[in-house]
C-alpha atoms as a PDB file:
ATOM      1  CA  UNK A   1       3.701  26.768   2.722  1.00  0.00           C
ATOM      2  CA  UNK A   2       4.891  23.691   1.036  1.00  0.00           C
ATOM      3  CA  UNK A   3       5.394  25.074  -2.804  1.00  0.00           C
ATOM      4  CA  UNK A   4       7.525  27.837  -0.634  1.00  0.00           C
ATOM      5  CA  UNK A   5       9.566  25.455   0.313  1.00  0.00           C
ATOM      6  CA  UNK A   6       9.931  23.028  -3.019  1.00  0.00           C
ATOM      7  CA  UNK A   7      10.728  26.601  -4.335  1.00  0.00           C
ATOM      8  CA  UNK A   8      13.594  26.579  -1.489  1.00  0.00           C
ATOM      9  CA  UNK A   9      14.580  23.208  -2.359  1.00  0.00           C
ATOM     10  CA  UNK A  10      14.426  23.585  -5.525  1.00  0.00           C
ATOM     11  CA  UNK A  11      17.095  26.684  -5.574  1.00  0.00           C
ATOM     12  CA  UNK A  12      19.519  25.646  -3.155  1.00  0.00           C
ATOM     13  CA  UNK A  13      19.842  22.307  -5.319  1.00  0.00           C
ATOM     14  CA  UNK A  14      19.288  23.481  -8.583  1.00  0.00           C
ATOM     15  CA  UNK A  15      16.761  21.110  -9.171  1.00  0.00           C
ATOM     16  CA  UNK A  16      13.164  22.007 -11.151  1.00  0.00           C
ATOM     17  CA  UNK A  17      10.089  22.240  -8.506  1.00  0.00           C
ATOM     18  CA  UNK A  18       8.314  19.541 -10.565  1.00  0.00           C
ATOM     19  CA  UNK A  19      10.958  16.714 -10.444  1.00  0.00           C
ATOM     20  CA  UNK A  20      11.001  17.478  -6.400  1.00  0.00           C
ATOM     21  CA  UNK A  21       7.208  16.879  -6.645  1.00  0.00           C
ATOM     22  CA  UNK A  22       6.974  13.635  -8.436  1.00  0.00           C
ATOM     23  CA  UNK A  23       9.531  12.332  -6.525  1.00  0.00           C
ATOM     24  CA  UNK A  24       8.099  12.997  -3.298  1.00  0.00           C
ATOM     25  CA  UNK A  25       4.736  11.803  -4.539  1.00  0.00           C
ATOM     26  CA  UNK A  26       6.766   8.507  -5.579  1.00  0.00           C
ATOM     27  CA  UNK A  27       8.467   8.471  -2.465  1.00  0.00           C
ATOM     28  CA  UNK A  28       5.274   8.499  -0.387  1.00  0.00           C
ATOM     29  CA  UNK A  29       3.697   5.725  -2.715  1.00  0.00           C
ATOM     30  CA  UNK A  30       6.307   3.357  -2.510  1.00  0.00           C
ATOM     31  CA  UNK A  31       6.472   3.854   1.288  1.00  0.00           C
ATOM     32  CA  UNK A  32       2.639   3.335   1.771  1.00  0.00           C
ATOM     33  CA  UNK A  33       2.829   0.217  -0.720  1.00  0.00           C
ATOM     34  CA  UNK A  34       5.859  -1.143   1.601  1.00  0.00           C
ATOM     35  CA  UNK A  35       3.899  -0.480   4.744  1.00  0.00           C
ATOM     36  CA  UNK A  36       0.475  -2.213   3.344  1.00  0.00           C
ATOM     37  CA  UNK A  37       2.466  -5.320   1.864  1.00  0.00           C
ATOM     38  CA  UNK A  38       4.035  -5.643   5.214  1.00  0.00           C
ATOM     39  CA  UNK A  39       0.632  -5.410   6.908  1.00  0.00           C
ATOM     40  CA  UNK A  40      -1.100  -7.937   4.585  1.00  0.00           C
ATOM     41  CA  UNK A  41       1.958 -10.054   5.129  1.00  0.00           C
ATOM     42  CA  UNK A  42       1.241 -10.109   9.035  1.00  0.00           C
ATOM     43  CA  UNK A  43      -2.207 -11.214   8.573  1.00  0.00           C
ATOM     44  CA  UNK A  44      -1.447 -14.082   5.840  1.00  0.00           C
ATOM     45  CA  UNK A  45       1.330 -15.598   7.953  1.00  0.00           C
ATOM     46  CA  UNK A  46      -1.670 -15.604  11.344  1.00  0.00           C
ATOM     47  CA  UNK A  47      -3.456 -17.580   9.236  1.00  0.00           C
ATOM     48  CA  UNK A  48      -0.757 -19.109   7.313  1.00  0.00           C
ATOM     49  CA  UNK A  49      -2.325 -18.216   3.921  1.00  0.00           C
ATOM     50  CA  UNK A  50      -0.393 -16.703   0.483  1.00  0.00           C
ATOM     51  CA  UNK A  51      -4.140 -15.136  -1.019  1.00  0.00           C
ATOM     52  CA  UNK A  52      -7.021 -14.032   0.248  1.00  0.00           C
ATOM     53  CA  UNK A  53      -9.072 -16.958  -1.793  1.00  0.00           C
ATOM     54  CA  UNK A  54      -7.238 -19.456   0.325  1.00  0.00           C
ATOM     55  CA  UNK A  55      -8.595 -16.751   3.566  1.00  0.00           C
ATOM     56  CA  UNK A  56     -12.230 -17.695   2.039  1.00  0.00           C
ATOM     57  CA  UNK A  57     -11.218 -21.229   1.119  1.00  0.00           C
ATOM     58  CA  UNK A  58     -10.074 -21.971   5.433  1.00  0.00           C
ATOM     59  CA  UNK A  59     -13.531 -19.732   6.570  1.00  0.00           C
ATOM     60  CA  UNK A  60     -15.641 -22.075   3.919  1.00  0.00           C
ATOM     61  CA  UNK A  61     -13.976 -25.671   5.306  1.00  0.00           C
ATOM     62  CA  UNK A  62     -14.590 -24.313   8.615  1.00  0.00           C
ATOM     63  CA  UNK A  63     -11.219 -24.144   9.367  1.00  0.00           C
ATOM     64  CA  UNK A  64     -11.538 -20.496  10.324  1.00  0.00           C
ATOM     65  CA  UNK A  65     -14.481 -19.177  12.499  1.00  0.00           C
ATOM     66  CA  UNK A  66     -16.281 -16.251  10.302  1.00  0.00           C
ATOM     67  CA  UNK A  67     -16.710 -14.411  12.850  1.00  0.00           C
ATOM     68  CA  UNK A  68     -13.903 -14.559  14.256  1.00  0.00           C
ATOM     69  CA  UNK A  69     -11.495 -13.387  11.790  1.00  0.00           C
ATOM     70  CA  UNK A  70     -13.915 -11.286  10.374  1.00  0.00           C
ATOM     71  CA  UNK A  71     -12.077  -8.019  11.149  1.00  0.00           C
ATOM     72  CA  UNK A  72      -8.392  -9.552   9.477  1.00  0.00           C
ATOM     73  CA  UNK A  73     -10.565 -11.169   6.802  1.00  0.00           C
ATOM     74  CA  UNK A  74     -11.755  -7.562   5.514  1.00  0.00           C
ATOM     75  CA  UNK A  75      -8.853  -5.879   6.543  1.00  0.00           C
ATOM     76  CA  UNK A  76      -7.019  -8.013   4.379  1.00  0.00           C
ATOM     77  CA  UNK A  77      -8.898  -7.280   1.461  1.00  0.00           C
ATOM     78  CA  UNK A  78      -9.158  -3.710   1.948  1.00  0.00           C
ATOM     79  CA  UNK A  79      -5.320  -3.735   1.641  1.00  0.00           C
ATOM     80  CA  UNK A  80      -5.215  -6.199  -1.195  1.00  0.00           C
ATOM     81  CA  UNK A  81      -7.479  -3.354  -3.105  1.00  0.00           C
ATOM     82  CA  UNK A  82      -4.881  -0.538  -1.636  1.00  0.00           C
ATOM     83  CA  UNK A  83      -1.667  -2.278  -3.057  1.00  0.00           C
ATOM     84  CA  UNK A  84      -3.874  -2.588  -6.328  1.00  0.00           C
ATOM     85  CA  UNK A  85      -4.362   1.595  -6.460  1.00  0.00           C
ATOM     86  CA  UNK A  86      -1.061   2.240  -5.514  1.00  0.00           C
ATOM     87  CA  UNK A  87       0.305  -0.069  -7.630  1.00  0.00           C
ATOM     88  CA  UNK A  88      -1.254   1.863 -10.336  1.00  0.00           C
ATOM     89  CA  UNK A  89      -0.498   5.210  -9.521  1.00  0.00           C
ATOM     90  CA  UNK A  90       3.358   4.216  -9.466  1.00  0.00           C
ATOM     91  CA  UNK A  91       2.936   3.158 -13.120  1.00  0.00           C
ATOM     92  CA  UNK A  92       0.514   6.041 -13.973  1.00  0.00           C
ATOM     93  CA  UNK A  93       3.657   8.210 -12.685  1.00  0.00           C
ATOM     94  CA  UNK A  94       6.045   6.487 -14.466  1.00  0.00           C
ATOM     95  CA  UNK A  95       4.473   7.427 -17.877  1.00  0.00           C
END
């Protein structure tokens, strides 16, 4: 269904099927790597950190309960690994 329509797109703007496809695939990376920046964002600013060390750093000084910010704590990381691989794959398509 959806190489039917790059094959539409494609015609009607005189524009090769491939080019569509890499930019749509950079399209969709740069809007997930907006959306999990803004995400991390939120949780640094709770907890009015710029890294995750300093995260670790609070929990360690007892600053921070471990338990509870447990959930934001490996959230956070889990998205500070995402931006990583996305991050990547826009240079990777660059090439």
């Amino acid at each position: 269904m959806i190489n039917i329509f790059y094959k539409k797109v494609s015609k009607i703007l005189g524009i090769e099927e491939s080019l569509l496809e890499k930019e749509a695939i950079r399209q969709y990376l740069l809007h997930e790597l907006r959306r999990v920046r803004l995400e991390s964002k939120f949780i640094m600013i709770k907890y009015n950190i710029s890294n995750i060390e300093e995260f670790d750093e609070k929990i360690r000084r007892g600053e921070l309960n471990e338990t509870d910010v447990f959930e934001d704590f490996t959230r956070l990381d889990y998205l500070l690994d995402r931006e990583e691989k996305l991050r990547k794959l826009l240079e990777e398509l660059e090439e």
